[in-house]
Protein backbone atom coordinates (compact mmCIF):
# COMPACT_ATOMS: atom_id res chain seq x y z
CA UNK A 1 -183.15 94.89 26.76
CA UNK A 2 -180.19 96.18 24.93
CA UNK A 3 -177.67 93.29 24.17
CA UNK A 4 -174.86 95.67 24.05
CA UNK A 5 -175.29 97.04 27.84
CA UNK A 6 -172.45 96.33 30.34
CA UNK A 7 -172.57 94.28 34.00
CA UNK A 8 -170.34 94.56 36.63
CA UNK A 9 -170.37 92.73 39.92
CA UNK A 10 -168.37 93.17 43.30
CA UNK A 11 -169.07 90.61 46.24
CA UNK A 12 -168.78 91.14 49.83
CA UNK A 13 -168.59 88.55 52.43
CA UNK A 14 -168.23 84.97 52.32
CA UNK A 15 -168.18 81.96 49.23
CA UNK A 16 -171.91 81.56 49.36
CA UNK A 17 -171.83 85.21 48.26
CA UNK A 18 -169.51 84.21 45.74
CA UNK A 19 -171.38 81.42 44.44
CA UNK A 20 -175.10 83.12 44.06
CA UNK A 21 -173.06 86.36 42.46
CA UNK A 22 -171.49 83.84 39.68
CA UNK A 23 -175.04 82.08 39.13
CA UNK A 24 -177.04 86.00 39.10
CA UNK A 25 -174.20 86.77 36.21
CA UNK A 26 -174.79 84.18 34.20
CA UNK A 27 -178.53 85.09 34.29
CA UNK A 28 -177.52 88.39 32.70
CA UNK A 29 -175.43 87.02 29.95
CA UNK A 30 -178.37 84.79 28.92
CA UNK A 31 -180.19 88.09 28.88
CA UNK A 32 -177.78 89.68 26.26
CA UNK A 33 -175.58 91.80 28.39
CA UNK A 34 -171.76 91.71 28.20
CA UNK A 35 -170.24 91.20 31.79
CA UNK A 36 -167.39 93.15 32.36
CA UNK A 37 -164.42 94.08 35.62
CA UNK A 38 -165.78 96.17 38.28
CA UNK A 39 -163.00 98.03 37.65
CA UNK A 40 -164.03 98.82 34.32
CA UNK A 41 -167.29 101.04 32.80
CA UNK A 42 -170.67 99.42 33.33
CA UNK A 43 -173.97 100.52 32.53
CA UNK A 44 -175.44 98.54 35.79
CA UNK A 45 -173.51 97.71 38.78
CA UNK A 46 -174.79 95.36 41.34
CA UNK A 47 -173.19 94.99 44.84
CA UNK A 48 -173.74 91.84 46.35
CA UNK A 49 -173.68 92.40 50.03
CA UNK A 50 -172.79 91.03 53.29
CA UNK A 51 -173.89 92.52 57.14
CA UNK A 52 -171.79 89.99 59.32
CA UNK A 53 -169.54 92.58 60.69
CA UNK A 54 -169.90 96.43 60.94
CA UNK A 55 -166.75 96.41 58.66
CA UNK A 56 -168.65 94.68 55.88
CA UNK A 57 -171.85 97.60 56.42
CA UNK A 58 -169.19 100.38 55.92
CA UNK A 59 -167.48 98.88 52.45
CA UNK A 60 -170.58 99.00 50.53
CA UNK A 61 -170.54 102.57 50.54
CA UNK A 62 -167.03 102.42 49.12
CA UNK A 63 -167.87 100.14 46.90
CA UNK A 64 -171.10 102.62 45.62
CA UNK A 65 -168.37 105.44 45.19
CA UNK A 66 -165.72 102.85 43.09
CA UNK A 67 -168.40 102.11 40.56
CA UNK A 68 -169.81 105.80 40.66
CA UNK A 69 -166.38 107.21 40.05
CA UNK A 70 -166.44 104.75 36.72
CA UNK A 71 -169.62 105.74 35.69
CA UNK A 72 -171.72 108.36 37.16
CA UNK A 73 -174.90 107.29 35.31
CA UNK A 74 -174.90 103.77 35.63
CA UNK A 75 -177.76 102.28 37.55
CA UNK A 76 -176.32 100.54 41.18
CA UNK A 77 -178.05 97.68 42.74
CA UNK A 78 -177.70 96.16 46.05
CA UNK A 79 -178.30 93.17 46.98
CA UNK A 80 -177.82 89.93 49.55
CA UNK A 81 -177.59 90.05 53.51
CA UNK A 82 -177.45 93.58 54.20
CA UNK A 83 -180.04 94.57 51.22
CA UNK A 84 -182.29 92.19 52.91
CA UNK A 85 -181.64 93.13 56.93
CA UNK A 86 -181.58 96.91 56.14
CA UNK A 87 -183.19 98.03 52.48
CA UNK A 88 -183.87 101.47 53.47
CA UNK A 89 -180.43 102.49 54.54
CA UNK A 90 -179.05 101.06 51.48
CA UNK A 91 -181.76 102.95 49.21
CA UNK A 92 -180.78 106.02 50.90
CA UNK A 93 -177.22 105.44 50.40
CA UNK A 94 -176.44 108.51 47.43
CA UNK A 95 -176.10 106.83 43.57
CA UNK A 96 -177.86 103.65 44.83
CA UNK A 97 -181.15 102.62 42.68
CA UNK A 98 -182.23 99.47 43.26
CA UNK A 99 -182.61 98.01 46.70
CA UNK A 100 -183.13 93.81 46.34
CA UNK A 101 -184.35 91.04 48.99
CA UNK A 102 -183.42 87.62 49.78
CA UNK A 103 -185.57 86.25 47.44
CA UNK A 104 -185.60 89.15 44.82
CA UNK A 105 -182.12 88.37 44.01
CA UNK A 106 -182.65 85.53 41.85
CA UNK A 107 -185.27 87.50 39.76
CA UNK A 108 -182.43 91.06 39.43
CA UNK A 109 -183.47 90.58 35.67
CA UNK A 110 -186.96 91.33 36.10
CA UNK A 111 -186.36 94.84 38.00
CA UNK A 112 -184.32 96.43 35.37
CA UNK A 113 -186.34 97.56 31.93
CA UNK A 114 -185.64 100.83 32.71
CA UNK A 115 -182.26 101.82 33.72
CA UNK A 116 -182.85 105.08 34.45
CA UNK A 117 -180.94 106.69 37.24
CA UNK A 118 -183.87 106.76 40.59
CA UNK A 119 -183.78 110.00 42.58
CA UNK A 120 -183.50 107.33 45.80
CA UNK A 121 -183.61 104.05 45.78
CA UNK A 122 -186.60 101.43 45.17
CA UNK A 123 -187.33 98.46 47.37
CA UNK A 124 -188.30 94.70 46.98
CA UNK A 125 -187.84 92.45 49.85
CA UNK A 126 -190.17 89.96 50.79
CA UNK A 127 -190.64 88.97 54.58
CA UNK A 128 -187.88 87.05 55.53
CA UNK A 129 -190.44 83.93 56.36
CA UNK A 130 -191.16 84.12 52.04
CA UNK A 131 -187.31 82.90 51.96
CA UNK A 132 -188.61 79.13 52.35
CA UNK A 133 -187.63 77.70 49.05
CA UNK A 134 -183.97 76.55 47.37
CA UNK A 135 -182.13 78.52 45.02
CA UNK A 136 -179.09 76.47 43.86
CA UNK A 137 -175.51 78.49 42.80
CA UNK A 138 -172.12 77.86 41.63
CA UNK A 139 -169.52 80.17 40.21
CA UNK A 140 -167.41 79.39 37.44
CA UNK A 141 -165.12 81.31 35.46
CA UNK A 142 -163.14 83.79 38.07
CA UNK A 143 -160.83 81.39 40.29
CA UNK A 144 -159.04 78.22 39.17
CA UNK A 145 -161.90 76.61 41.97
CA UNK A 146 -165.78 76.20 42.17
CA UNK A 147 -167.60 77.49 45.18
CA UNK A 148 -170.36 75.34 45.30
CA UNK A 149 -173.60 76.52 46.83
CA UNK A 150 -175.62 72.55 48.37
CA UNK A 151 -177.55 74.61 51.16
CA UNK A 152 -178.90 77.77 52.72
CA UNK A 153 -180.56 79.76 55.57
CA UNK A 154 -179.85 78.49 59.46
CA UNK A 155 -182.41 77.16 62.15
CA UNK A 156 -179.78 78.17 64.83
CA UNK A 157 -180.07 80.86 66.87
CA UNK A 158 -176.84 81.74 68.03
CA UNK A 159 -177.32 85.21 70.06
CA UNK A 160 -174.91 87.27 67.97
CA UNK A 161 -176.22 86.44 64.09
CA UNK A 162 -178.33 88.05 61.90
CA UNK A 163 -177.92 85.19 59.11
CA UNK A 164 -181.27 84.00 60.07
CA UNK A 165 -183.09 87.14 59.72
CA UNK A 166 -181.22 87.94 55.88
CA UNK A 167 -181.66 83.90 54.45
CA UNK A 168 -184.19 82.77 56.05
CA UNK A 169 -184.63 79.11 57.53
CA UNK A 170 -182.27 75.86 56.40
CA UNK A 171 -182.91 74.65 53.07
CA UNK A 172 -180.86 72.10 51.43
CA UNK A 173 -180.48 71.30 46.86
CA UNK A 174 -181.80 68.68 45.87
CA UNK A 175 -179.20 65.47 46.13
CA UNK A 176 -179.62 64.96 42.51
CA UNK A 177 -179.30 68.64 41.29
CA UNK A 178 -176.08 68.72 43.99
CA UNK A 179 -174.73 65.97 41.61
CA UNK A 180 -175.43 67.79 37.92
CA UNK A 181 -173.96 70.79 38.62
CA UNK A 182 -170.60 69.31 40.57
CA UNK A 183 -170.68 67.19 37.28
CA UNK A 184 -171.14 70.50 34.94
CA UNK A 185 -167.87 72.03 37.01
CA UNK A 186 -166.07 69.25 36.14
CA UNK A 187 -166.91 69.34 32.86
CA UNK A 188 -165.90 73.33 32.25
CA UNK A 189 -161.99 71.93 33.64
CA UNK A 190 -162.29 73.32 37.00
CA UNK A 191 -159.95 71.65 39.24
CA UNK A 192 -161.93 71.90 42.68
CA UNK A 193 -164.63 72.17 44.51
CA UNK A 194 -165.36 73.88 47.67
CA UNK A 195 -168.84 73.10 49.13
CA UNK A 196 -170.28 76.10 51.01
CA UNK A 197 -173.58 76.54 52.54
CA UNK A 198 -174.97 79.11 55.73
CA UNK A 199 -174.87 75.52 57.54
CA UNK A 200 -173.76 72.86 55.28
CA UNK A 201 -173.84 70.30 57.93
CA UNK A 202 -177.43 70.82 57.95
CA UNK A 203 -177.39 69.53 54.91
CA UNK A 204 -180.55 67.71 53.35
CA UNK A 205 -182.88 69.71 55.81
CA UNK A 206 -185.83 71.04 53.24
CA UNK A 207 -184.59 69.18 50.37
CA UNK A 208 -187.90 68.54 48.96
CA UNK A 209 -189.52 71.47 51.15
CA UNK A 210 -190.15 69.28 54.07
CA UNK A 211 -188.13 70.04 57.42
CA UNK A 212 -187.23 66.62 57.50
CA UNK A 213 -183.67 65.51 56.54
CA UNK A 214 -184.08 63.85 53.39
CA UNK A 215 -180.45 62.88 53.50
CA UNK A 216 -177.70 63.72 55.42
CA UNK A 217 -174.14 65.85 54.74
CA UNK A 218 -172.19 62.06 55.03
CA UNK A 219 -174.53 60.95 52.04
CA UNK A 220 -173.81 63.98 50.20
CA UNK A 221 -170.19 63.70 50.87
CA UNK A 222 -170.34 60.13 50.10
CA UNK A 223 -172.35 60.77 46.57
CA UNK A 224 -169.99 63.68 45.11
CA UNK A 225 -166.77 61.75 46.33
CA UNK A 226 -168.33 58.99 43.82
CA UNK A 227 -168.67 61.54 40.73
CA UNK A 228 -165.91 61.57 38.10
CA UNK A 229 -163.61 63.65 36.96
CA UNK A 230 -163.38 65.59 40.13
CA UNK A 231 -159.97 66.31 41.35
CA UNK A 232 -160.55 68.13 44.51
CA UNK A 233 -163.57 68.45 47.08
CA UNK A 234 -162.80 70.90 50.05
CA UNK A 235 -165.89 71.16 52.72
CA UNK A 236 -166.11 75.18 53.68
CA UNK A 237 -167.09 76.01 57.25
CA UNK A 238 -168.98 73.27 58.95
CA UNK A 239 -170.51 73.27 62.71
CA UNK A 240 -168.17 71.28 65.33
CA UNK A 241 -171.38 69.56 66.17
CA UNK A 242 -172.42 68.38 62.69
CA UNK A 243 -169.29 66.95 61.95
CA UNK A 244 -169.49 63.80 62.18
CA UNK A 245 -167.15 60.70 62.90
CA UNK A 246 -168.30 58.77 59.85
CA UNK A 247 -167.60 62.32 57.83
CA UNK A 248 -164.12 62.33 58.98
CA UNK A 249 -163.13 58.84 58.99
CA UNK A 250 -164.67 59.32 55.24
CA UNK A 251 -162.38 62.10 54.36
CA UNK A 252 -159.04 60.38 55.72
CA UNK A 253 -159.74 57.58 52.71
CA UNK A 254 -161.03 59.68 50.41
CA UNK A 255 -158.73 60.76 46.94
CA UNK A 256 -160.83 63.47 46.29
CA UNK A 257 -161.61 64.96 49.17
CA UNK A 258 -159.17 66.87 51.25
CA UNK A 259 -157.85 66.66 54.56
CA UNK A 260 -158.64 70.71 55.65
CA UNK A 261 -161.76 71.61 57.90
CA UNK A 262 -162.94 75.33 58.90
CA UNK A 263 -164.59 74.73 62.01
CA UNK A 264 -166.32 77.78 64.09
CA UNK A 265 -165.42 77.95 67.50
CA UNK A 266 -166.17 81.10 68.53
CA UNK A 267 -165.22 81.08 72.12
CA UNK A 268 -163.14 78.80 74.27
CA UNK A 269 -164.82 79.30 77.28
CA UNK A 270 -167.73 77.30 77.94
CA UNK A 271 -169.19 80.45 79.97
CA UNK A 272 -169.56 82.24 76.73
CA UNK A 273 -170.48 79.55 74.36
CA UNK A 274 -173.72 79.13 76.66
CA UNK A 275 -174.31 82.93 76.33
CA UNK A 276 -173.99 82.48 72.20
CA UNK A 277 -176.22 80.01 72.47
CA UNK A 278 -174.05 77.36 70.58
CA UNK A 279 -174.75 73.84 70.28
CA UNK A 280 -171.84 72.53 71.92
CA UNK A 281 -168.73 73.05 74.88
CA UNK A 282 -165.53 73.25 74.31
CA UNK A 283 -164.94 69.20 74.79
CA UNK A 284 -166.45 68.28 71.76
CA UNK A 285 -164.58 70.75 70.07
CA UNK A 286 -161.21 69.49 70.94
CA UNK A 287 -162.50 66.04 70.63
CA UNK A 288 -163.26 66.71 66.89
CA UNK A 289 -159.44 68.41 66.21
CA UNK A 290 -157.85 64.93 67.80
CA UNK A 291 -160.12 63.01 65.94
CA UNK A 292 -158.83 65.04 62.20
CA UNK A 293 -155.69 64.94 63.94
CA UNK A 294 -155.15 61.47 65.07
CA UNK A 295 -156.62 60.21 61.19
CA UNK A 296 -155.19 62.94 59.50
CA UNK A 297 -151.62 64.15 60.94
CA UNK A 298 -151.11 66.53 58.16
CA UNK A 299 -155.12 68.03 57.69
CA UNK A 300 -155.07 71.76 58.13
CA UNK A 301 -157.57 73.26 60.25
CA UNK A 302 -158.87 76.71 60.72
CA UNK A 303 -160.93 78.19 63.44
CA UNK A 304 -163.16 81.44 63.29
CA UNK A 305 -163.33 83.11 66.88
CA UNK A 306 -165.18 86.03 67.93
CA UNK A 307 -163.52 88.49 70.71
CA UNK A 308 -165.29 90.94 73.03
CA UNK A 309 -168.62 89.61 73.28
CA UNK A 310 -171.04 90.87 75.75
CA UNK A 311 -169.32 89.67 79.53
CA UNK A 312 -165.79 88.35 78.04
CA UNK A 313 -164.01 89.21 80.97
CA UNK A 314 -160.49 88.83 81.00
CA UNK A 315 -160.52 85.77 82.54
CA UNK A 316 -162.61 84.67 79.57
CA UNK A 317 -161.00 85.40 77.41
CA UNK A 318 -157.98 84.54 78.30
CA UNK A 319 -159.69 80.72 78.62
CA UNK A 320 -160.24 81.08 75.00
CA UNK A 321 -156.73 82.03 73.86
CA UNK A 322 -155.17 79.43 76.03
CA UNK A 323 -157.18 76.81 74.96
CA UNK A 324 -156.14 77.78 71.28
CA UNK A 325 -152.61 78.02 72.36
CA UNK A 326 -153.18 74.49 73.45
CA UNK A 327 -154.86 72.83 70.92
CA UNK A 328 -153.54 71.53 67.35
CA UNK A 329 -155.58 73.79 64.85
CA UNK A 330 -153.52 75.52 61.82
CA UNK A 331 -154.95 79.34 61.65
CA UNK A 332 -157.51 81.41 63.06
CA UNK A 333 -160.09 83.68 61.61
CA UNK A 334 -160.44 86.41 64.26
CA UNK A 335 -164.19 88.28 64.49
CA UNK A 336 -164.02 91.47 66.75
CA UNK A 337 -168.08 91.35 68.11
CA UNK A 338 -169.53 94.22 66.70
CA UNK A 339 -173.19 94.95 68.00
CA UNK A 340 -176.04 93.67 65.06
CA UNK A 341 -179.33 95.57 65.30
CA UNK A 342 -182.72 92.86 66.15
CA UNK A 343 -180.10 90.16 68.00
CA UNK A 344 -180.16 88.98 72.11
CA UNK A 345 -176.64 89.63 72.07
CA UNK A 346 -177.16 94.25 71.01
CA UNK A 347 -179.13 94.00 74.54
CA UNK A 348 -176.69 92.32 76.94
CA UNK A 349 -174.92 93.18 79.71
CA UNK A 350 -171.69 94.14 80.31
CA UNK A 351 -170.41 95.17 76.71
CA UNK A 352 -166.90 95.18 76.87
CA UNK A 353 -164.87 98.50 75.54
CA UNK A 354 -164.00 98.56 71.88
CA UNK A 355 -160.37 99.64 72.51
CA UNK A 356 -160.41 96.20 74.65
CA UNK A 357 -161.87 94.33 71.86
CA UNK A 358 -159.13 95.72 69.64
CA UNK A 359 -156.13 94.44 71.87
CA UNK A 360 -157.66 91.10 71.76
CA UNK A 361 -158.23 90.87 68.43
CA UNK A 362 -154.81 91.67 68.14
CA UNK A 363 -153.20 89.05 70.20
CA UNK A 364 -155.30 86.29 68.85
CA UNK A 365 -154.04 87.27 65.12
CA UNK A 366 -150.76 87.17 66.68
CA UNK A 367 -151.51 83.65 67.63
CA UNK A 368 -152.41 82.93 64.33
CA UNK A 369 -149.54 83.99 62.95
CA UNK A 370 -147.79 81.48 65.34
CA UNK A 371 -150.02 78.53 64.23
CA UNK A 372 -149.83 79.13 60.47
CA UNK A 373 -146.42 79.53 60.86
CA UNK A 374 -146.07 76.34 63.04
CA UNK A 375 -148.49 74.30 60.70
CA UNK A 376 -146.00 75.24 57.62
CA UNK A 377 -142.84 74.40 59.49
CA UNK A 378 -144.55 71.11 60.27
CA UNK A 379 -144.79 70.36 56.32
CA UNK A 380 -141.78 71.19 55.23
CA UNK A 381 -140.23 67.94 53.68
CA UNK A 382 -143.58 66.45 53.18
CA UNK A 383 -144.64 65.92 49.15
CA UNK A 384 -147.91 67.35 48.23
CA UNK A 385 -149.91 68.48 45.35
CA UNK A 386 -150.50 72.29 44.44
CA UNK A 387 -153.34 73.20 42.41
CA UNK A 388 -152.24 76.98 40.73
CA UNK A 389 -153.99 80.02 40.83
CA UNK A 390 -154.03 82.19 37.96
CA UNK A 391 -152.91 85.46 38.93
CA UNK A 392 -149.80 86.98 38.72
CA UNK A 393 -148.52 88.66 41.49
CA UNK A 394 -145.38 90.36 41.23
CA UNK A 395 -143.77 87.47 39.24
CA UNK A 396 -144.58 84.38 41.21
CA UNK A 397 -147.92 82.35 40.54
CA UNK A 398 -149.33 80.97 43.99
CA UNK A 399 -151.41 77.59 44.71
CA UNK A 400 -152.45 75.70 47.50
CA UNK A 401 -151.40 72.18 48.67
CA UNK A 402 -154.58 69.60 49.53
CA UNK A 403 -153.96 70.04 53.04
CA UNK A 404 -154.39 74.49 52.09
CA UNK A 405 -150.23 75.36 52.64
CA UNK A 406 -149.81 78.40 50.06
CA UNK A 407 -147.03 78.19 48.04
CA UNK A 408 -145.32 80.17 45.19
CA UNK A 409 -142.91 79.77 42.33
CA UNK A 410 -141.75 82.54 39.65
CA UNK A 411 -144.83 83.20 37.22
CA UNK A 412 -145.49 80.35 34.14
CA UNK A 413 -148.65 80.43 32.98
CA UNK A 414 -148.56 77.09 31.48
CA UNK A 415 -148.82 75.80 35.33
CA UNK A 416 -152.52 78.14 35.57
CA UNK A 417 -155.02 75.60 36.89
CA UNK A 418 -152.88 72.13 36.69
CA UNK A 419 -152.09 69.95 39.73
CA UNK A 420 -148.49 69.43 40.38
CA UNK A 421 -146.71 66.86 42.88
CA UNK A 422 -144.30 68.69 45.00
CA UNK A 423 -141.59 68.88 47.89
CA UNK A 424 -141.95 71.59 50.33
CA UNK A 425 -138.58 73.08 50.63
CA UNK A 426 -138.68 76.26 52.86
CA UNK A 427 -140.32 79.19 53.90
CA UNK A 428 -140.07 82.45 52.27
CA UNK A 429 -139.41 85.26 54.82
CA UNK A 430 -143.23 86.70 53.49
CA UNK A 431 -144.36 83.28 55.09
CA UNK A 432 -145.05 81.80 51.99
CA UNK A 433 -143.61 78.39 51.23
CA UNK A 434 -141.08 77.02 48.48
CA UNK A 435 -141.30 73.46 46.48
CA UNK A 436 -139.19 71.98 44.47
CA UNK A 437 -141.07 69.41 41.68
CA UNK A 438 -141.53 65.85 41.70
CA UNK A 439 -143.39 65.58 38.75
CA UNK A 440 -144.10 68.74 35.90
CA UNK A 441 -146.69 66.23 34.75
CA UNK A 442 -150.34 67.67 35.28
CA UNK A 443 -151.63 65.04 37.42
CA UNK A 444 -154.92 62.98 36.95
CA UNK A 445 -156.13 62.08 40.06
């Protein structure tokens, strides 16, 4: 290989994306290549992909044209969810070279001696059942944060998911490997970490390549809450019915980590979580947001819903928005149900009509809106700490309090990645929120 050829990377989808596309980049600087913008000229672009939503499917090929339009020769290469779900219609996608599987991924190095432009696309993906062993990631370098990668694949089988069919089943790092690299993050001055995972309260499942549990998620949360010179841990999405008491009594005490849960709902009617195939009712999801709530006034909590699955009559749905109306959660991510090919759900009855889907997506973002908006109002005179982002956008630097309130302040890049204490002042009529300082001291927690 050429030391002086060029890398680019663009990620789709979630921060387990994020976190394998950080540890695949690093593979090709220790190869000799210079990694460079997306934005920029690259002699090999790779796409990392994501096949959640039909949305996601129709960005690649935007993407594909972006890094095209930079450099007509340079060699493209998909890969993650949707390279491993649907190869061929990537590889027949026009400029695309180098199709990737779930297990490929981690060997992109291996595939490219010859970067010659392919008249359509090559394939490797293994059978999705030859995704049975660990692959840890982290990224470093592009946010002010560390997504973490401590598990992957899912043993669920939730009706409307192809995340089983593109990672495979649940695997879990190694407890010990978990540890080294949250202690090689802290070491490169990154702030915080954000553990993410396809099920991370799964966690310890195939640790050692056994199906057992070797340890659970509260041991791991215990363990990295004991390693120094953290600042911040932040647990990504977790399953209402893998988190546990004992994880969020935990978290209440804790000084690292932080008091704001993503939780998946994905309906509030019990009708249509039985239909989904989730692992719990609605109950034990409320009971889980009083518990945070009644130990954690202030903890932030977001929900990701799905509207106009197969059957969501209106009566269902509006059981879901009520019950969100109703219930103390901070923001919503809102999922309109778009029909995935080799899932239960593609074959049910009663579809419901995508202009219906559409007006229900758009009332439940309107509720959002409400409940950030709420959630904010409720801070306002509270002190927190703000960790800093490092962009600049249009003359303010942003950062987010422990308990994930965005604020904003006119740009100083001396503040770039340091932890301030902070009074919340006032919202910003963009819905942001103003501080004034307590202390311009860059705290040590």
């Amino acid at each position: 290989m050429i030391a002086t050829k060029k890398v680019a990377f663009y990620t789709l989808g979630c921060k387990l994306n994020f976190s394998e596309t950080s540890t695949i980049a690093r593979d090709f600087v220790n190869e000799g290549f210079e990694r460079v913008d997306f934005s920029e000229s690259a002699d090999i672009y790779v796409i990392n992909t994501c096949s959640v939503t039909e949305n996601a499917d129709k960005r690649f090929k935007t993407t594909v044209k972006q890094a095209l339009k930079s450099n007509a020769n340079a060699f493209v290469i998909a890969v993650g969810c949707y390279a491993q779900l649907q190869p061929q219609e990537l590889a027949d996608v026009n400029g695309v070279d180098l199709v990737l599987g779930a297990t490929e991924k981690f060997k992109i190095t291996d595939y490219i001696n010859n970067l010659s432009k392919n008249e359509i696309g090559h394939i490797h993906s293994c059978d999705i059942d030859e995704a049975d062993f660990y692959v840890g990631s982290y990224s470093i370098g592009d946010r002010t944060r560390a997504f973490l990668k401590v598990q992957d694949g899912c043993d669920y089988k939730c009706t409307y998911c192809t995340i089983p069919l593109a990672r495979g089943i649940s695997r879990s790092d190694t407890l010990t490997n978990v540890l080294k690299n949250a202690k090689e993050i802290s070491q490169k001055g990154i702030k915080e970490i954000v553990l993410t995972g396809v099920n991370i309260g799964d966690y310890g499942k195939g640790e050692f390549g056994q199906k057992k549990h070797e340890h659970t998620f509260f041991e791991l949360v215990q363990a990295l809450d004991g390693v120094t010179g953290i600042e911040r841990l932040r647990i990504s999405s977790i399953e209402p019915n893998l988190l546990k008491d004992e994880t969020i009594n935990f978290v209440s005490k804790s000084q690292r980590f932080v008091p704001h849960f993503h939780i998946p709902l994905q309906s509030g009617s019990n009708v249509l979580l039985k239909q989904m195939r989730r692992r719990y009712l609605r109950e034990l999801y409320q009971n889980r947001v009083e518990l945070i709530k009644k130990v954690m006034p202030h903890a932030c909590i977001g929900v990701d819903v799905i509207v106009g699955f197969p059957g969501e009559t209106e009566a269902l749905f509006l059981e879901t928005f009520n019950f969100l109306s109703a219930l103390d959660v901070s923001y919503l991510h809102v999922f309109t149900y778009s029909e995935r090919p080799n899932t239960l759900a593609a074959e049910m009855d009663h579809p419901v009509p995508k202009a219906q889907r559409a007006k229900r997506s758009k009332l439940l973002r309107g509720l959002s809106v409400k409940k950030r908006r709420a959630f904010y109002e409720s801070q306002i005179g509270s002190e927190r700490t703000v960790l800093f982002e490092s962009e600049n956008k249009l003359g303010y630097i942003h950062g987010f309090t422990e308990n994930y309130v965005k604020v904003k302040t006119p740009w100083n890049p001396t503040l770039v990645n340091t932890l301030h204490q902070v009074r919340l002042t006032h919202i910003d009529p963009d819905g942001i929120v103003r501080f004034e300082f307590i202390s311009k001291h860059n705290m040590a927690l």
